[in-house]
Protein backbone atom coordinates (compact mmCIF):
# COMPACT_ATOMS: atom_id res chain seq x y z
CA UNK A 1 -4.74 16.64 -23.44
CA UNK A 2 -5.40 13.59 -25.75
CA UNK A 3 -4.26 10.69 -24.81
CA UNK A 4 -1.08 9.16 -26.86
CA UNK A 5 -2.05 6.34 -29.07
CA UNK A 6 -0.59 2.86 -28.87
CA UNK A 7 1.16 0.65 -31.46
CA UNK A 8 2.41 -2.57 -31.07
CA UNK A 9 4.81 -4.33 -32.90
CA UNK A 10 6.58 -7.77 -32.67
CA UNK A 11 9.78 -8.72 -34.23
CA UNK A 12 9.84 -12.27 -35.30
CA UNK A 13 13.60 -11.97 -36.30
CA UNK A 14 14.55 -11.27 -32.49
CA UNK A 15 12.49 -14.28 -31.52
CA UNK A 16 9.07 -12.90 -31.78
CA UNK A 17 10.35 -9.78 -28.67
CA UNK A 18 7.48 -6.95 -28.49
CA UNK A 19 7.98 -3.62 -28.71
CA UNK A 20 5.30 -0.71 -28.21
CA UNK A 21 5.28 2.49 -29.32
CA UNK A 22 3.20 5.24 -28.40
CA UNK A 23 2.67 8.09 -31.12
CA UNK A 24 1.83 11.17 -29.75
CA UNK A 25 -0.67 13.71 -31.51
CA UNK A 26 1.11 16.52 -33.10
CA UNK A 27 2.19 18.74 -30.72
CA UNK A 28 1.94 17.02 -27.60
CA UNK A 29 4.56 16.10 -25.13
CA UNK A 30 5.20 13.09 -22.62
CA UNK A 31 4.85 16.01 -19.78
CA UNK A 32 2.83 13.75 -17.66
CA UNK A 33 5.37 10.69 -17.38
CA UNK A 34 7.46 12.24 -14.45
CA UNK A 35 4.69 12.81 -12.42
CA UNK A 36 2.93 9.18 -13.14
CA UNK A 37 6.41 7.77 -12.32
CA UNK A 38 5.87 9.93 -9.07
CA UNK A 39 3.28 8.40 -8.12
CA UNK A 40 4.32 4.58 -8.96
CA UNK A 41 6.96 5.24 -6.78
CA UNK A 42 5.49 6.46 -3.92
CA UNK A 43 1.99 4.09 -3.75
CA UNK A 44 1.46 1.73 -1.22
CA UNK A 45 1.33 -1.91 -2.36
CA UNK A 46 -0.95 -4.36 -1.14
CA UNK A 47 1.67 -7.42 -1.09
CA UNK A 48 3.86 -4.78 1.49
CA UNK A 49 1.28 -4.16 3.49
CA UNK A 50 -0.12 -7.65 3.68
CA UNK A 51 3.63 -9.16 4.52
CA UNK A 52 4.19 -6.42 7.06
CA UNK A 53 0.45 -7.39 8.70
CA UNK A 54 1.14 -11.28 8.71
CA UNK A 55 4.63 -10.97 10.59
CA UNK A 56 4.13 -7.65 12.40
CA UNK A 57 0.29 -6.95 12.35
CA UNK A 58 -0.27 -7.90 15.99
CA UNK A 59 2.08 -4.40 16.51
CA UNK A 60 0.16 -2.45 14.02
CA UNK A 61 3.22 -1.60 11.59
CA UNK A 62 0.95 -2.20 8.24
CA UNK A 63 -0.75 0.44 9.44
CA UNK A 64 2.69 2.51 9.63
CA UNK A 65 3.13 1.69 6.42
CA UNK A 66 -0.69 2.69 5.08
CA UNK A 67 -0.09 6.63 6.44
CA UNK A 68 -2.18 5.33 9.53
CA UNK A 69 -0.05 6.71 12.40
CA UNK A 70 -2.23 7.09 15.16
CA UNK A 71 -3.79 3.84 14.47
CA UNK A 72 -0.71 2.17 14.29
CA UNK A 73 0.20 4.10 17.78
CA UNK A 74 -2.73 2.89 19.57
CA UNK A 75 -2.30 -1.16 18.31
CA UNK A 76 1.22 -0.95 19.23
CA UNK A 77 0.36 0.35 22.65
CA UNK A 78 -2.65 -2.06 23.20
CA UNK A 79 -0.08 -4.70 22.06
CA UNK A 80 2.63 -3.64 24.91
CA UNK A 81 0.15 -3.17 27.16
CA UNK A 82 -1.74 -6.67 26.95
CA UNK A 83 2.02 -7.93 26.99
CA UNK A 84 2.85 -6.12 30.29
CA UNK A 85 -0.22 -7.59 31.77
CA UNK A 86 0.11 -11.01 30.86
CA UNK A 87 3.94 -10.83 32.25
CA UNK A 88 2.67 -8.97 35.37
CA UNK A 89 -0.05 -11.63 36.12
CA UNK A 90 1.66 -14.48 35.00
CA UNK A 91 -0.13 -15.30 32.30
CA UNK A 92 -3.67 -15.15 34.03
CA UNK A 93 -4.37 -11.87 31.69
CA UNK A 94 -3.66 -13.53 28.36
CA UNK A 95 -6.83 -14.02 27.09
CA UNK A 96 -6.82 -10.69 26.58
CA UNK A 97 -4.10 -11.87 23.49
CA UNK A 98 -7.61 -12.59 22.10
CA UNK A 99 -8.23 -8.82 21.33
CA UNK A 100 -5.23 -8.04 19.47
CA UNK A 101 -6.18 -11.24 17.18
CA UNK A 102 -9.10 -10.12 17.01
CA UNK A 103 -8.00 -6.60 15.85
CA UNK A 104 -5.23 -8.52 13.46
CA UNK A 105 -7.75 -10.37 11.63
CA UNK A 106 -10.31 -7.38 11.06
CA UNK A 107 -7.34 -5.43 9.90
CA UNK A 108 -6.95 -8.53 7.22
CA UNK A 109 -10.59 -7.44 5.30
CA UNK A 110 -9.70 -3.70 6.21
CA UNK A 111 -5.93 -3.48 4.17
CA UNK A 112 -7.62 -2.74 0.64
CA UNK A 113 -9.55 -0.08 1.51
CA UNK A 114 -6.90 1.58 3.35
CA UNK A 115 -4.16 0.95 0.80
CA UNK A 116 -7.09 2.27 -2.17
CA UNK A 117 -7.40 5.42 0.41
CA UNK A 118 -3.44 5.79 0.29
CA UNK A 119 -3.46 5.77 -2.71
CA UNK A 120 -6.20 7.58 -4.00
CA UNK A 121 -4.42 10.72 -1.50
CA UNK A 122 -1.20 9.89 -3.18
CA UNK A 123 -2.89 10.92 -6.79
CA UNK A 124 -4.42 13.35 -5.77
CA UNK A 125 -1.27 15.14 -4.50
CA UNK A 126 1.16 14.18 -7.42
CA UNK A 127 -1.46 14.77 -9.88
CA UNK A 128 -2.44 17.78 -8.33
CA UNK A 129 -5.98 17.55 -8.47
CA UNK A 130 -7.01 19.11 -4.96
């Protein structure tokens, strides 16, 4: 399928607004447009994910939110766990607060490549090309 081609104009009576067109080759139809819309609506953005990991990281719920389940499952258990521990000793365990930091801020570098991941699965699966 060829790719439509683009035109753009700009109206300088409606205060120089742009419009684009896209001329299709003859024949063709905009068949694909659903299923691109498809996927825009169901990819994972990396703003999302990198709110949800600032104010709920330390619980793992960017990786809910990245189709990372079991992840997610374990840092929300290490997170309850560490939590139970430093209640249970009174605060003696609470260095251990130092490992889920530690996990947080790895997670920080490791958010694109999931989301690109994601999102590469996504495409595949709307655009059917497995």
């Amino acid at each position: 399928m060829m790719s439509p081609s683009r035109i753009d104009f700009v109206s300088l009576l409606e205060g120089g607004a742009g419009v684009t067109i896209y001329v299709l080759p003859l024949g063709e139809t905009m068949t694909n447009d659903r299923t691109y819309a498809q996927y825009d609506i169901e990819k994972k953005s990396l703003l999302v994910a990198y709110v949800l990991w600032l104010f709920l990281g330390y619980v793992g719920a960017h990786r809910f939110y990245l189709g990372k389940p079991l992840s997610g499952l374990m840092m929300l258990s290490f997170s309850g766990v560490v939590l139970l521990l430093s209640f249970v000793s009174f605060g003696v365990l609470g260095f251990l607060w130092a490992l889920v930091a530690l996990w947080w801020i790895i997670d920080a570098l490791l958010i694109p490549g999931m989301a690109a991941s994601r999102n590469r699965g996504i495409a595949d699966r709307v655009l059917g090309r497995r």
